[in-house]
Each structure stands twice: as structure tokens, then as C-alpha cells.
ModelCIF file with pLDDT and N, C-alpha, C, O atoms, coordinates in Angstrom:
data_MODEL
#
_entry.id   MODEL 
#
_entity.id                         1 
_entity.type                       polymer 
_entity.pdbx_number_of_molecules   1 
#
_entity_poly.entity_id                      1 
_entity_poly.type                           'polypeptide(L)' 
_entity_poly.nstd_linkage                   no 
_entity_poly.nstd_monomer                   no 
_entity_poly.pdbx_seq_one_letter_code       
;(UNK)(UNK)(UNK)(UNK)(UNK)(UNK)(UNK)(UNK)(UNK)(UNK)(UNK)(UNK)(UNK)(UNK)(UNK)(UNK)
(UNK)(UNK)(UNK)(UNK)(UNK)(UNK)(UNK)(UNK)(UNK)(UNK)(UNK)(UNK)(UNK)(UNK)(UNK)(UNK)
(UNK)(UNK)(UNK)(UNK)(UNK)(UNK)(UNK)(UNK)(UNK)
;
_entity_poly.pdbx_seq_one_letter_code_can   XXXXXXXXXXXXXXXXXXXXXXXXXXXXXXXXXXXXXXXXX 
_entity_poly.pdbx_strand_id                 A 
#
loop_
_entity_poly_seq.entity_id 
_entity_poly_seq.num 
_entity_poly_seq.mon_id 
_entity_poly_seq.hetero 
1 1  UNK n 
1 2  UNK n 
1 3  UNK n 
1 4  UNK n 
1 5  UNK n 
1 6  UNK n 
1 7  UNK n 
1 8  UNK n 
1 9  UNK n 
1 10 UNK n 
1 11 UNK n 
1 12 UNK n 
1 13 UNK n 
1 14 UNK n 
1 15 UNK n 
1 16 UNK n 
1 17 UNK n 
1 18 UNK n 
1 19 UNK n 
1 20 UNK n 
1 21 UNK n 
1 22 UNK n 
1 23 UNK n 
1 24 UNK n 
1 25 UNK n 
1 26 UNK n 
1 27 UNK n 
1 28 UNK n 
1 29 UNK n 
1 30 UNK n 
1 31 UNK n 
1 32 UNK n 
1 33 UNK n 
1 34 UNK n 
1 35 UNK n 
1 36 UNK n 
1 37 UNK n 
1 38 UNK n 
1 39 UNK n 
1 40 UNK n 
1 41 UNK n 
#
_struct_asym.id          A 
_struct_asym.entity_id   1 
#
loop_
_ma_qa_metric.id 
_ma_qa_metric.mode 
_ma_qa_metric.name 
_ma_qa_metric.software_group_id 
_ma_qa_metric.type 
1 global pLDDT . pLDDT 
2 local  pLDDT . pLDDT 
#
_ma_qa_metric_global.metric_id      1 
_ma_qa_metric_global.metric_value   89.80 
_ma_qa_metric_global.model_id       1 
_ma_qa_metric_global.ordinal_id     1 
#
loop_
_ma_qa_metric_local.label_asym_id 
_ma_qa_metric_local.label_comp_id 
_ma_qa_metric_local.label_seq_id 
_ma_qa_metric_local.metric_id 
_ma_qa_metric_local.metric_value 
_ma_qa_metric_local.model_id 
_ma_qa_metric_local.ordinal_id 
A UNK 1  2 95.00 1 1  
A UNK 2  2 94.00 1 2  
A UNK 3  2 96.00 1 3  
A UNK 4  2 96.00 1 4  
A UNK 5  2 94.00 1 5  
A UNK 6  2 95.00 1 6  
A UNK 7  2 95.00 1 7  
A UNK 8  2 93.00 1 8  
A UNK 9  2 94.00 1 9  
A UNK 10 2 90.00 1 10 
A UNK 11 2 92.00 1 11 
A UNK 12 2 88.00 1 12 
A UNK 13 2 84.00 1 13 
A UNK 14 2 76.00 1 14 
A UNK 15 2 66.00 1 15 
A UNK 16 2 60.00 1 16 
A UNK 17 2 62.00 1 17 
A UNK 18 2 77.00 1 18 
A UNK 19 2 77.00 1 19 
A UNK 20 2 82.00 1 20 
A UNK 21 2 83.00 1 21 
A UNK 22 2 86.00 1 22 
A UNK 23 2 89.00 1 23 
A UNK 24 2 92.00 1 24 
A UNK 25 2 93.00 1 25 
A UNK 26 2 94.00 1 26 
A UNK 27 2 95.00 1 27 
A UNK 28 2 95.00 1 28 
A UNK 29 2 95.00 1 29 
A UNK 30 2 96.00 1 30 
A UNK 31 2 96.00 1 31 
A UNK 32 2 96.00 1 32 
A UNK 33 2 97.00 1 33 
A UNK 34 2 96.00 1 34 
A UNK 35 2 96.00 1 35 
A UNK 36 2 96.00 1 36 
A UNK 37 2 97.00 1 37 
A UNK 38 2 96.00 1 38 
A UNK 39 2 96.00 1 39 
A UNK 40 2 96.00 1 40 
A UNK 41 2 96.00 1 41 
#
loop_
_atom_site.group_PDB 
_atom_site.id 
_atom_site.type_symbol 
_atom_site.label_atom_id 
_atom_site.label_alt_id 
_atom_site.label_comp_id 
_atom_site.label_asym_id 
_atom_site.label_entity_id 
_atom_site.label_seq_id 
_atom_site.pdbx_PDB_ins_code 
_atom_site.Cartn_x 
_atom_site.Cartn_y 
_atom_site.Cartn_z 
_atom_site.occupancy 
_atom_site.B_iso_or_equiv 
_atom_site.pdbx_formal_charge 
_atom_site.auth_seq_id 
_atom_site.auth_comp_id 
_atom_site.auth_asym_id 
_atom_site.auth_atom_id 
_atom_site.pdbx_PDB_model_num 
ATOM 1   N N  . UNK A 1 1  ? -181.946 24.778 91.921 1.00 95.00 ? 1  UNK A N  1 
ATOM 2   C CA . UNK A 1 1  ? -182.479 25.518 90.780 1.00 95.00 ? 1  UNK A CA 1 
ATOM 3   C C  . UNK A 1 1  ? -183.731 26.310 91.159 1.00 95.00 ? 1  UNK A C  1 
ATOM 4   O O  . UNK A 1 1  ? -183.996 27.406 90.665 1.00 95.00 ? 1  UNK A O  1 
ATOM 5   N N  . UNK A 1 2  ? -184.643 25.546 92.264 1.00 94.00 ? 2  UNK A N  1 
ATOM 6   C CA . UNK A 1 2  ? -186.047 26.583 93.095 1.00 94.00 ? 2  UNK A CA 1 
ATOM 7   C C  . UNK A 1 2  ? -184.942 28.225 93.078 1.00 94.00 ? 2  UNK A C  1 
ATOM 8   O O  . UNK A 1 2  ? -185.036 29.304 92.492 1.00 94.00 ? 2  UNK A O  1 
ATOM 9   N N  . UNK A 1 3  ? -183.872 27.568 94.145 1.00 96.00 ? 3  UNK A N  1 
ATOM 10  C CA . UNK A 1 3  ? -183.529 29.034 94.715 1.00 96.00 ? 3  UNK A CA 1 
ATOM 11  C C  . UNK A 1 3  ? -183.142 29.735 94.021 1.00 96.00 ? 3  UNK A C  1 
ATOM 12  O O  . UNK A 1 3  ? -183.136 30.843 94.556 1.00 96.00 ? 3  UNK A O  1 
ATOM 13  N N  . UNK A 1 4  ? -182.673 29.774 92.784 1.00 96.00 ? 4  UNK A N  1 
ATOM 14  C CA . UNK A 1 4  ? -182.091 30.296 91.116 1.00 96.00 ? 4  UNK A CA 1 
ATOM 15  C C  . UNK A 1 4  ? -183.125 30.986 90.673 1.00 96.00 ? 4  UNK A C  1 
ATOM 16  O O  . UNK A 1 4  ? -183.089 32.198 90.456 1.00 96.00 ? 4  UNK A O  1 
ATOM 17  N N  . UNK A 1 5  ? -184.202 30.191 90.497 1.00 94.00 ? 5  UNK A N  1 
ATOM 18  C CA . UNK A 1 5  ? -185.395 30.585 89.904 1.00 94.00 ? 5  UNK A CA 1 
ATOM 19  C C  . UNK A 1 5  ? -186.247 31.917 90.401 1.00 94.00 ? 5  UNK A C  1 
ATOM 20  O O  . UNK A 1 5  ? -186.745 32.790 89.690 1.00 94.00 ? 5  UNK A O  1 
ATOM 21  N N  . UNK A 1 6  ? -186.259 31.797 91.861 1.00 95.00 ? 6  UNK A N  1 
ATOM 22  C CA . UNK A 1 6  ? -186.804 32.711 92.605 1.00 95.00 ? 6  UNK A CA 1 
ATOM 23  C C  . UNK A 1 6  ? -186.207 34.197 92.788 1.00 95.00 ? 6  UNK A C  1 
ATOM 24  O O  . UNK A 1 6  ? -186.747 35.279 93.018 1.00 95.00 ? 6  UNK A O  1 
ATOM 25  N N  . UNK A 1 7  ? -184.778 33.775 92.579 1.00 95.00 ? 7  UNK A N  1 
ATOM 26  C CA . UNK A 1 7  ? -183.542 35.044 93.126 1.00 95.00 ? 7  UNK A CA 1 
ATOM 27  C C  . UNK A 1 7  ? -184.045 35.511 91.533 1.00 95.00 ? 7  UNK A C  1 
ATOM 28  O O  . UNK A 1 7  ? -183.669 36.683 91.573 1.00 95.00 ? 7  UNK A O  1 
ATOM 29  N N  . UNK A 1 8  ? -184.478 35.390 90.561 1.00 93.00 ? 8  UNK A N  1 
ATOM 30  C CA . UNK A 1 8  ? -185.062 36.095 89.741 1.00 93.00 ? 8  UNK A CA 1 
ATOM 31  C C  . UNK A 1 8  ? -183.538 35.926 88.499 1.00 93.00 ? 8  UNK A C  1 
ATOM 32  O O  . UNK A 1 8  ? -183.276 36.595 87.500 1.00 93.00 ? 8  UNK A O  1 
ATOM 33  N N  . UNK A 1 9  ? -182.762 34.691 89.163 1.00 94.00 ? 9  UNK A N  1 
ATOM 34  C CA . UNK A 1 9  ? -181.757 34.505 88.040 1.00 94.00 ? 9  UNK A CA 1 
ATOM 35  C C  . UNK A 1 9  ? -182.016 33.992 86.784 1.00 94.00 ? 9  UNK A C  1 
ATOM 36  O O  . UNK A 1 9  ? -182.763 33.014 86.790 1.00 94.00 ? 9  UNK A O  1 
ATOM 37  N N  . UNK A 1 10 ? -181.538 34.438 85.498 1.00 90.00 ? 10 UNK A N  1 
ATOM 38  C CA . UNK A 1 10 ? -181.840 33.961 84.150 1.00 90.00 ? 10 UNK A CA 1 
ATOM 39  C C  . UNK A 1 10 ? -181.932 32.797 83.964 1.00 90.00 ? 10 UNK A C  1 
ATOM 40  O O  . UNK A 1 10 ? -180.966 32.087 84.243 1.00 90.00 ? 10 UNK A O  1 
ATOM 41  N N  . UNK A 1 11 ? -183.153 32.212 83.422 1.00 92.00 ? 11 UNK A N  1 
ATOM 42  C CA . UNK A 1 11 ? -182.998 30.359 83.196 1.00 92.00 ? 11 UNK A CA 1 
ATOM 43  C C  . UNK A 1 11 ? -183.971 30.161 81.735 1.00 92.00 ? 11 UNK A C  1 
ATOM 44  O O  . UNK A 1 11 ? -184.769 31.016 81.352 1.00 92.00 ? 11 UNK A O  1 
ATOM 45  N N  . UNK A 1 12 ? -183.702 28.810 81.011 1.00 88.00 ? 12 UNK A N  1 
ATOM 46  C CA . UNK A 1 12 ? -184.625 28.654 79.823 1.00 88.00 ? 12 UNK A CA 1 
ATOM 47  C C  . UNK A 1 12 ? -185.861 27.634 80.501 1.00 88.00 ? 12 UNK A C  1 
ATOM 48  O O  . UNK A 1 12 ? -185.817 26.678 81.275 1.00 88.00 ? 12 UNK A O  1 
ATOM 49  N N  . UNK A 1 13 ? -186.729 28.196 79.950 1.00 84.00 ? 13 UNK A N  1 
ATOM 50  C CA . UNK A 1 13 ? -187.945 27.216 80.281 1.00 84.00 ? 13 UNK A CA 1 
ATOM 51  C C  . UNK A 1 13 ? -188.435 26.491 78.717 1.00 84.00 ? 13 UNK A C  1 
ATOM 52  O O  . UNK A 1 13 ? -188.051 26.806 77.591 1.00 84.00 ? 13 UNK A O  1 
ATOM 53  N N  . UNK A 1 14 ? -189.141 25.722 79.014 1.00 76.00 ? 14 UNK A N  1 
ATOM 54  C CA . UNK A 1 14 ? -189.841 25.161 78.320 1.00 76.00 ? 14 UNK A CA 1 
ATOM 55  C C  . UNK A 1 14 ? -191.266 24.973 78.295 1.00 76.00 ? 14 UNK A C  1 
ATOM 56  O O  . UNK A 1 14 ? -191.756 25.915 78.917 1.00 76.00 ? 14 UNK A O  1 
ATOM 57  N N  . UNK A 1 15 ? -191.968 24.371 77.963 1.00 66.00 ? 15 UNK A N  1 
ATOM 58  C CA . UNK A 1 15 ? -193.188 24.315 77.366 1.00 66.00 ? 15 UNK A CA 1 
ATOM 59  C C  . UNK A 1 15 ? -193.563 23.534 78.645 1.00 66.00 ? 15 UNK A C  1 
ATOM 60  O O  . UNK A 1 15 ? -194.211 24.086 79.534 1.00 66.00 ? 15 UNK A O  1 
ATOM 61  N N  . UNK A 1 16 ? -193.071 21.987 78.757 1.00 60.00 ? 16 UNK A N  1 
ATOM 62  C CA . UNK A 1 16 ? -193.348 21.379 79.228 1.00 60.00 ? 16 UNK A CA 1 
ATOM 63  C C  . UNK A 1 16 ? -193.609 21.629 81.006 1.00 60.00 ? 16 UNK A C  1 
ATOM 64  O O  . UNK A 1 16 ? -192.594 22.030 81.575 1.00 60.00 ? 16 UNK A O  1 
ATOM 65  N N  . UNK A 1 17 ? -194.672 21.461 81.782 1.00 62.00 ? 17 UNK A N  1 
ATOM 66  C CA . UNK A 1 17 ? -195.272 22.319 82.911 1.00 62.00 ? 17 UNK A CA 1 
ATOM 67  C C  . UNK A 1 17 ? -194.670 20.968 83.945 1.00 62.00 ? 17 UNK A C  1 
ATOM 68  O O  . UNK A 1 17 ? -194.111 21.337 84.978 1.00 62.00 ? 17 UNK A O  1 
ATOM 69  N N  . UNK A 1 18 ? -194.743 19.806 83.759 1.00 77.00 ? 18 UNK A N  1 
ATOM 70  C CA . UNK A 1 18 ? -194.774 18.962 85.598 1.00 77.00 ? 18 UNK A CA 1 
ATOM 71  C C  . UNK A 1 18 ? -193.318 18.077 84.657 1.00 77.00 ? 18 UNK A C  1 
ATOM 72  O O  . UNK A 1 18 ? -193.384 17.554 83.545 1.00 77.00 ? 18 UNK A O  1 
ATOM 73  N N  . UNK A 1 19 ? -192.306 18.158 85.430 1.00 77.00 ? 19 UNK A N  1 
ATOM 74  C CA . UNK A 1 19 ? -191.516 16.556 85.486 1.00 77.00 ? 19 UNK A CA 1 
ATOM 75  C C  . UNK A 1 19 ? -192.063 15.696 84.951 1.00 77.00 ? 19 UNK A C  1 
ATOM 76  O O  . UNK A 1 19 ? -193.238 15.997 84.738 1.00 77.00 ? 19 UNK A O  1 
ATOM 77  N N  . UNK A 1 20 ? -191.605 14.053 84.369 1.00 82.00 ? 20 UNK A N  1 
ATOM 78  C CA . UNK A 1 20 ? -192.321 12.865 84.379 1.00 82.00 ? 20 UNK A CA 1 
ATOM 79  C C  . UNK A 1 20 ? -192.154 12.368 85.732 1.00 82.00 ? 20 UNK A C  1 
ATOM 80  O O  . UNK A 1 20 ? -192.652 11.242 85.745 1.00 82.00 ? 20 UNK A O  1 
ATOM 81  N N  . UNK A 1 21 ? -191.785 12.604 86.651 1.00 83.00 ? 21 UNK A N  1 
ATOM 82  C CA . UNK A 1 21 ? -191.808 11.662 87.704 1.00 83.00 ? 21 UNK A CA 1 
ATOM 83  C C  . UNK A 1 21 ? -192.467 12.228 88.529 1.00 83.00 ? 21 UNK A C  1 
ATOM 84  O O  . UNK A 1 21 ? -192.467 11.834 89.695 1.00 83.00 ? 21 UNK A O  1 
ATOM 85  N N  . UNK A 1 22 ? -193.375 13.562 88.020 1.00 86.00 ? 22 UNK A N  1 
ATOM 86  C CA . UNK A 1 22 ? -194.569 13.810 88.803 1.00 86.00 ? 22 UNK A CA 1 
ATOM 87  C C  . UNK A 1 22 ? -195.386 13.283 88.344 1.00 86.00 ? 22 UNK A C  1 
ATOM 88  O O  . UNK A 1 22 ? -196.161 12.589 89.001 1.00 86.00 ? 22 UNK A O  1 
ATOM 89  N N  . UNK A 1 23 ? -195.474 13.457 86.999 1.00 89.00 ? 23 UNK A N  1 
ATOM 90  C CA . UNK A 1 23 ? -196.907 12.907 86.126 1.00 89.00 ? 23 UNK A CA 1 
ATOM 91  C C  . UNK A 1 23 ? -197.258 11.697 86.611 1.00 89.00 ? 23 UNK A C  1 
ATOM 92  O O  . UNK A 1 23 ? -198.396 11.363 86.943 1.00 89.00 ? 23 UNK A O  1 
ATOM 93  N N  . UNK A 1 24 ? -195.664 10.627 86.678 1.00 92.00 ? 24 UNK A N  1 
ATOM 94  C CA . UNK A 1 24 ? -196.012 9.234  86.964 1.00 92.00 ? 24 UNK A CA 1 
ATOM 95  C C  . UNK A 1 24 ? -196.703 9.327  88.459 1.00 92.00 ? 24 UNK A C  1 
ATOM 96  O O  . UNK A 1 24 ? -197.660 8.588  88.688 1.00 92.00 ? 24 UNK A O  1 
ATOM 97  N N  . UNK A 1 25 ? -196.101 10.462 89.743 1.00 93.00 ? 25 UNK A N  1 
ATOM 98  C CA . UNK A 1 25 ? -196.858 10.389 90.714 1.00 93.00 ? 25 UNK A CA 1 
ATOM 99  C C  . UNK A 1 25 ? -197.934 10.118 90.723 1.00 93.00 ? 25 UNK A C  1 
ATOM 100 O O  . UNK A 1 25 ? -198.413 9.097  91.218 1.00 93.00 ? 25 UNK A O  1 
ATOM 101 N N  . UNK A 1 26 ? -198.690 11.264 90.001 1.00 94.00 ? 26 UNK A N  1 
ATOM 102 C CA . UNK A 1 26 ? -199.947 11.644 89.763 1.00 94.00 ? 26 UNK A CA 1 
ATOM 103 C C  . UNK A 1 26 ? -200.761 10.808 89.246 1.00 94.00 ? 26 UNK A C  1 
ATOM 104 O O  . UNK A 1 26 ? -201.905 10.626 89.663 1.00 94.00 ? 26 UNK A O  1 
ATOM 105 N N  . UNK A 1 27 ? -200.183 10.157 88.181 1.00 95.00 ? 27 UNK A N  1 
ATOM 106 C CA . UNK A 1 27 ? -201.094 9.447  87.837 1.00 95.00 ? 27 UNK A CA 1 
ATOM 107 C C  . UNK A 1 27 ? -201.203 7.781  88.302 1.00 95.00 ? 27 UNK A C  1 
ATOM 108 O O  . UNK A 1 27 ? -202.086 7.111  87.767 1.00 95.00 ? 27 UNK A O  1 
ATOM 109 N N  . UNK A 1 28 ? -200.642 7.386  88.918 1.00 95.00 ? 28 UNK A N  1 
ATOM 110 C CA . UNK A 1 28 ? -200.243 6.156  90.028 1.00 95.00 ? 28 UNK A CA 1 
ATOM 111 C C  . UNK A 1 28 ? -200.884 6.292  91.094 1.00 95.00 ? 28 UNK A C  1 
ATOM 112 O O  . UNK A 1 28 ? -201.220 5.290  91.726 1.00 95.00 ? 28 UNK A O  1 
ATOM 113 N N  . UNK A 1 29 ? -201.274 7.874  91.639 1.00 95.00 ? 29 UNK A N  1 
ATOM 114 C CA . UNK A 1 29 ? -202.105 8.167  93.318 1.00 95.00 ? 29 UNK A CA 1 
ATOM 115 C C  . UNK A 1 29 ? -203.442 8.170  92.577 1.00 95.00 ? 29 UNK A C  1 
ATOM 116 O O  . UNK A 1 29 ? -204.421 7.664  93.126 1.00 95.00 ? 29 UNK A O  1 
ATOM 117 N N  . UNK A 1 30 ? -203.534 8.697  91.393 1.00 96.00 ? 30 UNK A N  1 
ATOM 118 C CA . UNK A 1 30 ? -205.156 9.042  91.054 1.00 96.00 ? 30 UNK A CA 1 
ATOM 119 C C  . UNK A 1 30 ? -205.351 7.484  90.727 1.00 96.00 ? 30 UNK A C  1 
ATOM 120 O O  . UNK A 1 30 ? -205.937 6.884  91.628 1.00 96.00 ? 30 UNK A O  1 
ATOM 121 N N  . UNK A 1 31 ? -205.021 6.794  89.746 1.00 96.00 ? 31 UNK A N  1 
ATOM 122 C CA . UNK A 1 31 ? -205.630 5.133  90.289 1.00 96.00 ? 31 UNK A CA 1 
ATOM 123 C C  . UNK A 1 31 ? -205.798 4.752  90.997 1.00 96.00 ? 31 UNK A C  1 
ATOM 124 O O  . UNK A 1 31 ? -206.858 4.126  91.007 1.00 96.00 ? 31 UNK A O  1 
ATOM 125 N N  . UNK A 1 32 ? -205.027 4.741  92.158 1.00 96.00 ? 32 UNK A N  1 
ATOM 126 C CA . UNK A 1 32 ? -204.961 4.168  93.387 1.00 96.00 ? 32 UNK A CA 1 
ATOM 127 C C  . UNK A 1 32 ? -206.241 4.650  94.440 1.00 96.00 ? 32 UNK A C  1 
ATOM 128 O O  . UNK A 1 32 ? -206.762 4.046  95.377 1.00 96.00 ? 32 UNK A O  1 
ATOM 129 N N  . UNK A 1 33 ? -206.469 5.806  93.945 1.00 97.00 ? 33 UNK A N  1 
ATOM 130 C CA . UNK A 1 33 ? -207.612 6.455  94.702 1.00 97.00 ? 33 UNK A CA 1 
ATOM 131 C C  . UNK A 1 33 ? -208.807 6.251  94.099 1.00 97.00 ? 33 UNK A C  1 
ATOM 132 O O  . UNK A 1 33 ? -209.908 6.128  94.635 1.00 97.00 ? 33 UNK A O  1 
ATOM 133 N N  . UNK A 1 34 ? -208.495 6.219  92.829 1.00 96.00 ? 34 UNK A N  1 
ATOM 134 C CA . UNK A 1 34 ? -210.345 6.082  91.812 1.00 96.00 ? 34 UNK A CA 1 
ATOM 135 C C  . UNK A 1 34 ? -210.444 4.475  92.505 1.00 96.00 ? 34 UNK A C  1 
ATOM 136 O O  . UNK A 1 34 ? -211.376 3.996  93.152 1.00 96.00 ? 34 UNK A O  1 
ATOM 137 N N  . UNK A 1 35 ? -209.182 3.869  92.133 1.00 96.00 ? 35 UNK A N  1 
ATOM 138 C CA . UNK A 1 35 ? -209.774 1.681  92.612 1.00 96.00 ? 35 UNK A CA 1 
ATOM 139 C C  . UNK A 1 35 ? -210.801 1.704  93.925 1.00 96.00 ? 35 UNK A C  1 
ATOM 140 O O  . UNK A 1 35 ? -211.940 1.286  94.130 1.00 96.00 ? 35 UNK A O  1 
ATOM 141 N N  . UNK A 1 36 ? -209.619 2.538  94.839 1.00 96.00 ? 36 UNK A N  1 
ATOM 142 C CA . UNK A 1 36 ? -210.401 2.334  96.406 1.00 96.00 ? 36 UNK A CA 1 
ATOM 143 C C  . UNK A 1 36 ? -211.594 3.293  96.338 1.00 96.00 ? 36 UNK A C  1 
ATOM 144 O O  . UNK A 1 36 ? -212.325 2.971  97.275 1.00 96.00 ? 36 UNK A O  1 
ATOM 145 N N  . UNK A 1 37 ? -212.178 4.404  95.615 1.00 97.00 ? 37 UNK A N  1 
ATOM 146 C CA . UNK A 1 37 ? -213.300 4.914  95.967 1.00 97.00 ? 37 UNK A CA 1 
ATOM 147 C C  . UNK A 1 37 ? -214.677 3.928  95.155 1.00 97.00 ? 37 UNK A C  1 
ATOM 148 O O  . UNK A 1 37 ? -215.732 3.651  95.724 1.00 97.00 ? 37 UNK A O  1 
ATOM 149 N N  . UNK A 1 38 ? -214.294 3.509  93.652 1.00 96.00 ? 38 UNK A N  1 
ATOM 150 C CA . UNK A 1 38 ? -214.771 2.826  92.998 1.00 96.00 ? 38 UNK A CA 1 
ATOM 151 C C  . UNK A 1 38 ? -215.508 1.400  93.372 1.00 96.00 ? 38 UNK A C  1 
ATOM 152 O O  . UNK A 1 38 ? -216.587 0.976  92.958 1.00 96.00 ? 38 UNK A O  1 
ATOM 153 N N  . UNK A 1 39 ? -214.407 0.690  94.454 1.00 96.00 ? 39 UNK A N  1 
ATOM 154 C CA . UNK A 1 39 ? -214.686 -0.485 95.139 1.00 96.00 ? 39 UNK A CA 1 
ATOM 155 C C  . UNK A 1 39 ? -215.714 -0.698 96.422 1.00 96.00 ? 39 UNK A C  1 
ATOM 156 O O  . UNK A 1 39 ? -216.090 -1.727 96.983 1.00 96.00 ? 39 UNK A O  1 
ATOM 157 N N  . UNK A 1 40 ? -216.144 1.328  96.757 1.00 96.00 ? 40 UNK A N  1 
ATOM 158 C CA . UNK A 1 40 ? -217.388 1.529  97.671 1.00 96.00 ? 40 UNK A CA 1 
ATOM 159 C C  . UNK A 1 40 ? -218.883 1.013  96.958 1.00 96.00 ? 40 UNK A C  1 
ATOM 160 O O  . UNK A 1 40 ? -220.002 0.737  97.392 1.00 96.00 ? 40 UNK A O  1 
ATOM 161 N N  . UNK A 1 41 ? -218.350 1.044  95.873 1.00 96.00 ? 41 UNK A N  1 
ATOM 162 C CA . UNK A 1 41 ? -219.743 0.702  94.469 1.00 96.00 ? 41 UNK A CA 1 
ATOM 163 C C  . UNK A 1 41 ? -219.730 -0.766 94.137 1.00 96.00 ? 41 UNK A C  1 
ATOM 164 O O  . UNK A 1 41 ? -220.507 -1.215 93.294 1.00 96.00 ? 41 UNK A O  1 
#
């Protein structure tokens, strides 16, 4: 669907900007990183 998207072929978008299974990335690495910088304190 990248290569769809790019070739400038017709598609519906939505509102919604990241996947949930980025968000969950995202927000699973940013804990993981605030614990271990947090735990320098």
C-alpha cells in the first residue's frame, strides 16, 4: 500500500495519523527509556 500511495494511486485516508501498533511501540520504548533515564536520579 507504501508503493500505491506513492505511485500517486487513489486511496481514502483518515484522520487517524500512526497505526495502534505504533502508538503501542511508542509508547512501551518511551517508558522504557523515561524508567532507565529516571533511575540515574
Amino acid at each position: 500500500a507504501t508503493a500505491w500511495d506513492k505511485a500517486g494511486l487513489p486511496v481514502v485516508r483518515s484522520r487517524r495519523s500512526l497505526p495502534m501498533f505504533r502508538q503501542i511501540q511508542i509508547g512501551a520504548g518511551g517508558m522504557v527509556l523515561l524508567g532507565l533515564a529516571l533511575s540515574l536520579a
